[in-house]
Protein backbone atom coordinates (compact mmCIF):
# COMPACT_ATOMS: atom_id res chain seq x y z
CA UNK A 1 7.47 66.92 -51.20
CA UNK A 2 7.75 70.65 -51.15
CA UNK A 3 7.97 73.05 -54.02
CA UNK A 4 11.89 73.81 -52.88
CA UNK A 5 12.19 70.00 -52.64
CA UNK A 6 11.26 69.46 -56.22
CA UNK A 7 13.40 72.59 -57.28
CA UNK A 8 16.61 70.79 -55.93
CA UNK A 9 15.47 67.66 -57.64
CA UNK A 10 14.80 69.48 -61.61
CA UNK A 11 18.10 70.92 -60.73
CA UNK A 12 19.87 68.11 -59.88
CA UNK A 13 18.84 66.62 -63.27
CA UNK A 14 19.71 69.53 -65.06
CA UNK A 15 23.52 69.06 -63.15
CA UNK A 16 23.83 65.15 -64.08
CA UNK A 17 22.13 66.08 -67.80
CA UNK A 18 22.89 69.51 -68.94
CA UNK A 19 21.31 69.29 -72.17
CA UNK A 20 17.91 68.30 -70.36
CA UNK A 21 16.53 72.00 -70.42
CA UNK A 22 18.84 73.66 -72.50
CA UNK A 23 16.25 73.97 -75.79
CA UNK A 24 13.67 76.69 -76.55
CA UNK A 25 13.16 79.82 -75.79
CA UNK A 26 13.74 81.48 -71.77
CA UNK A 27 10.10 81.35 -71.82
CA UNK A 28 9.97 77.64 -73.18
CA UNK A 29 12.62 76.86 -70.72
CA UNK A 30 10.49 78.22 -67.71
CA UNK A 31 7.45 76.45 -68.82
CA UNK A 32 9.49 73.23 -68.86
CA UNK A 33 10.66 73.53 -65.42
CA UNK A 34 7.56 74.95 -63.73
CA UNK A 35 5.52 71.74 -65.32
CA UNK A 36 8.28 69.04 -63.91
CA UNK A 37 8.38 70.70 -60.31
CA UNK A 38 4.71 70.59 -60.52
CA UNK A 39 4.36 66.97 -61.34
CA UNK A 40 8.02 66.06 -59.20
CA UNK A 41 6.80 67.71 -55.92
CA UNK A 42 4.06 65.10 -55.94
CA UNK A 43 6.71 62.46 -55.33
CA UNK A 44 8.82 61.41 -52.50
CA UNK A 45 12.20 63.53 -52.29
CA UNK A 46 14.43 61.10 -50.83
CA UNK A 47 12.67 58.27 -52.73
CA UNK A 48 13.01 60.41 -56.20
CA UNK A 49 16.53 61.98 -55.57
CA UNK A 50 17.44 57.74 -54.97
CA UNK A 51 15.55 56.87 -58.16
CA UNK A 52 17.67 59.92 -60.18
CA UNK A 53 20.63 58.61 -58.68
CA UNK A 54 20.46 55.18 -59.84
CA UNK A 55 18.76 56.61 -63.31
CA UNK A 56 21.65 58.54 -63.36
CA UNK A 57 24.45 55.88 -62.97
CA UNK A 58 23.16 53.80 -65.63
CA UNK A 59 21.82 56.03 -68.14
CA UNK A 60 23.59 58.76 -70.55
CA UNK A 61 20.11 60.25 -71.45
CA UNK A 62 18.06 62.51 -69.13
CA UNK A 63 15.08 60.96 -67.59
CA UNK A 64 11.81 61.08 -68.02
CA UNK A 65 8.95 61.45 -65.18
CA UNK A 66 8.42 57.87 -64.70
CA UNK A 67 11.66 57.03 -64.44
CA UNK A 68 12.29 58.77 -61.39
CA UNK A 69 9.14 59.88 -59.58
CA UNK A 70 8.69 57.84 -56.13
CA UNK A 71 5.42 58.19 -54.38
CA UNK A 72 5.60 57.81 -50.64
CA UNK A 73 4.52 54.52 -49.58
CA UNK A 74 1.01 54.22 -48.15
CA UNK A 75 0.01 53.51 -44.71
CA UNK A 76 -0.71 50.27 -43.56
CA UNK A 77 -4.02 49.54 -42.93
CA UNK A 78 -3.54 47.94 -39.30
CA UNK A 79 -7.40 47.58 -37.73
CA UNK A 80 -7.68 45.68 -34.51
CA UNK A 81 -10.22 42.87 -35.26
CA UNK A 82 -10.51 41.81 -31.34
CA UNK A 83 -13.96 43.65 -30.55
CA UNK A 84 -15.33 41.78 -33.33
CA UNK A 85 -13.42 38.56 -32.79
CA UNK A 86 -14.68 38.64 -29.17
CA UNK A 87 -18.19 39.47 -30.37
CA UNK A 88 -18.46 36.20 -32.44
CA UNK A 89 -17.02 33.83 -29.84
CA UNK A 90 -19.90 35.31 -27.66
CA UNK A 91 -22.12 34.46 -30.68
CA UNK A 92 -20.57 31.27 -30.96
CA UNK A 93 -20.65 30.48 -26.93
CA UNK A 94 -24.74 31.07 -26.51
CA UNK A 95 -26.51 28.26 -28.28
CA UNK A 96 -29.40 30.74 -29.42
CA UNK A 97 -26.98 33.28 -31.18
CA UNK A 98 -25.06 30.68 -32.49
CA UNK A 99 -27.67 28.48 -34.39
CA UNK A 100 -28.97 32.23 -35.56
CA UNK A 101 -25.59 32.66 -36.88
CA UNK A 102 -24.86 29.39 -38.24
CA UNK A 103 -28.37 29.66 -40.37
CA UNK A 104 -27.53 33.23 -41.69
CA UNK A 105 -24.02 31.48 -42.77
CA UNK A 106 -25.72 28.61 -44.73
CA UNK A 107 -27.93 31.38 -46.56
CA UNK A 108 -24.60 33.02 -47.18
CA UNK A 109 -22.70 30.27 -48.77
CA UNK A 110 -26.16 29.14 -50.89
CA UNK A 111 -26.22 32.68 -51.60
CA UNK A 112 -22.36 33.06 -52.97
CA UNK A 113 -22.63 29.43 -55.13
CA UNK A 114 -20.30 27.81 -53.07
CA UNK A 115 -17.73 30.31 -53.05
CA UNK A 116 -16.86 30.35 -49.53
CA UNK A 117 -15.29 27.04 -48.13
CA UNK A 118 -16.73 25.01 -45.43
């Protein structure tokens, strides 16, 4: 999320828990706020603002970073196996290839101790 994203976040806290940055020195206080916004702008913003919002309906005490930061979720990994499925039914198809491929599979499984299934 953005810097001004986090800001709104470490603010909202500070609306639902005014006591959360309320200690310390102006300095102290600063400090505080630029190390949350730091570590909140590596989250999610609609993901975190959710998590505060169901922190904050079922908790009196501020929260901490774990409780709230949301990471965005990460991409799918969607590959498109049909070149290579393709290539091995070729393999398969030409007796040559395929007794060549059938040998280098038996050295495989002897090789891995039976851990590939027939």
């Amino acid at each position: 999320m953005e810097r001004e994203e986090a800001k709104e976040v470490f603010k909202t806290i500070i609306a639902y828990y005014p006591q959360f940055n309320s200690k310390g020195t102006d300095e102290y206080r600063k400090d505080f706020a630029d190390k949350w916004i730091t570590k909140i702008s590596k989250g999610d913003f609609n993901l975190t603002m959710k998590k505060l919002d169901t922190h904050s309906d079922n908790s009196p005490y501020p929260p901490a970073l774990a409780d709230i930061l949301a990471y965005p979720p990460r991409a799918k990994f969607t590959q498109d196996y049909s070149e290579d499925y393709k290539k091995v039914m070729e393999e398969k198809s030409n007796p040559e290839t395929a007794k060549l491929r059938e040998e280098k599979l038996k050295k495989l499984k002897a090789a891995m101790g039976g851990v590939l299934g027939d």
